[in-house]
C-alpha atoms as a PDB file:
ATOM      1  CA  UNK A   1      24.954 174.830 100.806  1.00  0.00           C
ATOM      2  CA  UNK A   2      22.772 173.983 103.636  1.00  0.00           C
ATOM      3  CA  UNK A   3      23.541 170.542 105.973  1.00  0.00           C
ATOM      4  CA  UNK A   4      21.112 168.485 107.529  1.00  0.00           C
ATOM      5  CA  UNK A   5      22.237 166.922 111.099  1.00  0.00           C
ATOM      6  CA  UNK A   6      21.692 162.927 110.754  1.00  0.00           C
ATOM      7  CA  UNK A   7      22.337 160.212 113.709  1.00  0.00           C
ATOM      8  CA  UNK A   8      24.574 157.272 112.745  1.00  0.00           C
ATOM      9  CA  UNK A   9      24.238 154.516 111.454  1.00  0.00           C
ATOM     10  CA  UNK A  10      21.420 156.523 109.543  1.00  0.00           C
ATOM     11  CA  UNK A  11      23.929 159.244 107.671  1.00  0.00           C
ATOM     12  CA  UNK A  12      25.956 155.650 106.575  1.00  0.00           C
ATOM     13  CA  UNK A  13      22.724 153.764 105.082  1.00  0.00           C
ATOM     14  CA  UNK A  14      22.024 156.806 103.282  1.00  0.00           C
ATOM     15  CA  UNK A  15      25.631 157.244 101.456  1.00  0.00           C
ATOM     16  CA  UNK A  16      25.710 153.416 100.854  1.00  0.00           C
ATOM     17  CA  UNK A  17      21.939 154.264  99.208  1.00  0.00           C
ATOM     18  CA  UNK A  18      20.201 151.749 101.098  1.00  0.00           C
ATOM     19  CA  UNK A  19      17.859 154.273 103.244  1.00  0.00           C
ATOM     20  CA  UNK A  20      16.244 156.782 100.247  1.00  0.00           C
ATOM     21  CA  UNK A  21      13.960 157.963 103.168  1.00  0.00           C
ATOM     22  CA  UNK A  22      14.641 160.541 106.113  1.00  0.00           C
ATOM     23  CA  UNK A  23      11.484 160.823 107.952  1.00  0.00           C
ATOM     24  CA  UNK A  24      11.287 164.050 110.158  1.00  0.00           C
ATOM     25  CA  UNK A  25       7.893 165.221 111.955  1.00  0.00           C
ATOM     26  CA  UNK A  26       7.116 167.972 108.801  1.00  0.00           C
ATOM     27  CA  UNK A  27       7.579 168.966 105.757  1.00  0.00           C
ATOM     28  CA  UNK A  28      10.166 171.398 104.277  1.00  0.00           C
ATOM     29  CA  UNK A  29       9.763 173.463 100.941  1.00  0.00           C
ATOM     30  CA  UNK A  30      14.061 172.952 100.501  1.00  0.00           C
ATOM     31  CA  UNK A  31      15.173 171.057  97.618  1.00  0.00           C
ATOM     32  CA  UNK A  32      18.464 169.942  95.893  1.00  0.00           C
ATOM     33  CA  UNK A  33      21.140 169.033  96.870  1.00  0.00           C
ATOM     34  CA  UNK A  34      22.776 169.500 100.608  1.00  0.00           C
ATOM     35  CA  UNK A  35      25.548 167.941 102.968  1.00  0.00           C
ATOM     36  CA  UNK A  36      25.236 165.272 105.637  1.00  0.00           C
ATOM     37  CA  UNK A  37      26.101 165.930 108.568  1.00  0.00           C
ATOM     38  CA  UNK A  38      26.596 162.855 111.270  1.00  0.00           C
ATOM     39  CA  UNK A  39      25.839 164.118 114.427  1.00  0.00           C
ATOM     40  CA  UNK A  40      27.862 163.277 117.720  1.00  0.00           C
ATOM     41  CA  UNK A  41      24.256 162.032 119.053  1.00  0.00           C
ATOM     42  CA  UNK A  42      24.559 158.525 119.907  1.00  0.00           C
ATOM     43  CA  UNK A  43      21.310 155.839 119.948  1.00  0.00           C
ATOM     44  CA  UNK A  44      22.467 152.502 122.863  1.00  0.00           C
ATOM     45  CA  UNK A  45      24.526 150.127 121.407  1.00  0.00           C
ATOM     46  CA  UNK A  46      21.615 147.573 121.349  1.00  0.00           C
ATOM     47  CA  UNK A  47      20.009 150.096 119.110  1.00  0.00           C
ATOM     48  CA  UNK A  48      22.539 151.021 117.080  1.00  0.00           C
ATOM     49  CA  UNK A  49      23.336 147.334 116.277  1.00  0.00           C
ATOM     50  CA  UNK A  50      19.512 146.462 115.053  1.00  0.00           C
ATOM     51  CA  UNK A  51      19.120 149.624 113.241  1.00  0.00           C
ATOM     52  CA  UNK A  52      22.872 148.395 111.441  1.00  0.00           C
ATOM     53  CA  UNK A  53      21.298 145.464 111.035  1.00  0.00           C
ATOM     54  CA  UNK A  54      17.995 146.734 109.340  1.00  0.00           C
ATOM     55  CA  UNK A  55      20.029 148.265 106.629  1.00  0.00           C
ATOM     56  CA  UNK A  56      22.261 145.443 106.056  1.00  0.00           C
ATOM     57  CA  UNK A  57      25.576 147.263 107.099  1.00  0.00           C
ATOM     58  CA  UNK A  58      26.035 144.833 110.109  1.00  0.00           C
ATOM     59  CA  UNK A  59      29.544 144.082 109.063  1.00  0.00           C
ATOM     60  CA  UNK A  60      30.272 147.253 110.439  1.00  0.00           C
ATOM     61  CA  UNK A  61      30.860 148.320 114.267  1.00  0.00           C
ATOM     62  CA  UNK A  62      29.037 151.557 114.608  1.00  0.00           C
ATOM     63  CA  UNK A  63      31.510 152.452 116.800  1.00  0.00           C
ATOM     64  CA  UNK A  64      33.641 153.141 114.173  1.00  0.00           C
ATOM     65  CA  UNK A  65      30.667 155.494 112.196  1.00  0.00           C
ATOM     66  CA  UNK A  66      32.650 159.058 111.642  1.00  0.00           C
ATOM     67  CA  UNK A  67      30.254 161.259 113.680  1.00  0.00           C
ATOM     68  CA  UNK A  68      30.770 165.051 114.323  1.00  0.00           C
ATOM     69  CA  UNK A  69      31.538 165.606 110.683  1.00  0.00           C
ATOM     70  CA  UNK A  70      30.392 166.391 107.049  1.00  0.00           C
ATOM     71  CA  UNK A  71      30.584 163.005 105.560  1.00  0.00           C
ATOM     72  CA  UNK A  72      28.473 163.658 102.557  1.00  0.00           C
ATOM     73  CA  UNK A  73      26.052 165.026 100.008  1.00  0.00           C
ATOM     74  CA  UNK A  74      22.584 164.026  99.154  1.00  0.00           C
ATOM     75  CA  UNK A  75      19.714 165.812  97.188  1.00  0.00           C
ATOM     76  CA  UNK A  76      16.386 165.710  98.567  1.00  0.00           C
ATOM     77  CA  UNK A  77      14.112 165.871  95.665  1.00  0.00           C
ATOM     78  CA  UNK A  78      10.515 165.871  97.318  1.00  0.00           C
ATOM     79  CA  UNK A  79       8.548 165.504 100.300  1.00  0.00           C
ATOM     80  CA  UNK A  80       5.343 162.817 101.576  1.00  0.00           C
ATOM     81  CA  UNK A  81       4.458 164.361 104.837  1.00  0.00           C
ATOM     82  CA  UNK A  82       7.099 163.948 106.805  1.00  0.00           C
ATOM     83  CA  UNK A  83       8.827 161.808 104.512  1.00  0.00           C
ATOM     84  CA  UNK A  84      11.864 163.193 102.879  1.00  0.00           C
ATOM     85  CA  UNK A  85      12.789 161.561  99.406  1.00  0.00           C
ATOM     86  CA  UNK A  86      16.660 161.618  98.886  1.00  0.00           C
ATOM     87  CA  UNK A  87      18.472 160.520  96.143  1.00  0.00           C
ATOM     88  CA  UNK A  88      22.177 160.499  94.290  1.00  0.00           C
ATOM     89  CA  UNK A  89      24.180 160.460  97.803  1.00  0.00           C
ATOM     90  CA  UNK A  90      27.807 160.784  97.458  1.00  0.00           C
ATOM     91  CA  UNK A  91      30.569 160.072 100.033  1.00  0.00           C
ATOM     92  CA  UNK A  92      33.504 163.069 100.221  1.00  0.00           C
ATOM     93  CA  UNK A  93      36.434 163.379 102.294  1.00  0.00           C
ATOM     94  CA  UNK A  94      34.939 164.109 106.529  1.00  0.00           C
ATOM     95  CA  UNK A  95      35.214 167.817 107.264  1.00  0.00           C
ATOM     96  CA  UNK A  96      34.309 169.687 110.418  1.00  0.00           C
ATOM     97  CA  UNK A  97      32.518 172.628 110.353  1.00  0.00           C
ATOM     98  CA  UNK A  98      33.522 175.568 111.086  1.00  0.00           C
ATOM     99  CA  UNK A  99      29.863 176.682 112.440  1.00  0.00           C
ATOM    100  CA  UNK A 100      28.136 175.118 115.432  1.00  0.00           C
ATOM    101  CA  UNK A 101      25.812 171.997 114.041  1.00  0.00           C
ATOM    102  CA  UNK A 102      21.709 172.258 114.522  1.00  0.00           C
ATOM    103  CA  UNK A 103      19.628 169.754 114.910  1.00  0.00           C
ATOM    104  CA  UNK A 104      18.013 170.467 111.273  1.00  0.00           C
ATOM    105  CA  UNK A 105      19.053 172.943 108.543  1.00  0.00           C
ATOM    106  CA  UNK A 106      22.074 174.883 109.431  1.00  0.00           C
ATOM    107  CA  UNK A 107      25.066 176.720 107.188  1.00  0.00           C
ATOM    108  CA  UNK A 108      28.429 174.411 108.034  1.00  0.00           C
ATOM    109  CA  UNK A 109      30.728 176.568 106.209  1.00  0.00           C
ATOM    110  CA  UNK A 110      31.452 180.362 106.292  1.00  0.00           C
ATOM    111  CA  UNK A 111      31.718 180.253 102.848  1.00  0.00           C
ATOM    112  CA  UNK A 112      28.127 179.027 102.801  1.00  0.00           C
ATOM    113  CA  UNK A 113      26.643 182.381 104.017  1.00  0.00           C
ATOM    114  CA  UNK A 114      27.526 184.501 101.375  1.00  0.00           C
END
């Protein structure tokens, strides 16, 4: 299964199903289901707080947002441009993985590749 690299506190509003939207400058023919990857990337804490408080999860310090891990699953079901519609997210135990992270697509797993 394929991973998508996604900043924090972005990764988080799309577990807790509040951001159905990733919006990336094209399209991509890939559907179903892949895992979420929140990137060690890091926006200023001034940012990080508004963008928290955007999606409503301003109860929580973003300092404390796992990043540099697989935190989840979502399926991307379609595309609007550069508008990628996700859906069904689901939170599973952090795991690192064991290839180096891209800033789009990449295999996380060995096991992946086969």
């Amino acid at each position: 299964m394929r991973a998508l690299s996604i900043r924090q506190p972005h990764a988080e509003a799309i577990l807790l199903g509040v951001k159905t939207r990733e919006h990336r400058g094209r399209e991509t023919r890939i559907r179903g289901r892949f895992y979420i990857y929140a990137s060690l990337g890091r926006y200023s804490e001034d940012e990080e707080a508004r963008l928290c408080d955007q999606y409503g999860i301003s109860q929580l310090d973003a300092n404390w947002l796992r990043r540099g891990a697989i935190v989840g699953t979502a399926e991307l079901v379609d595309c609007d441009g550069g508008d990628w519609l996700l859906r069904d997210p689901r939170r599973i135990v952090p795991r690192i993985p064991d290839r180096h992270p891209q800033p789009v697509w990449f295999f996380p797993f060995e096991e992946d590749r086969e």
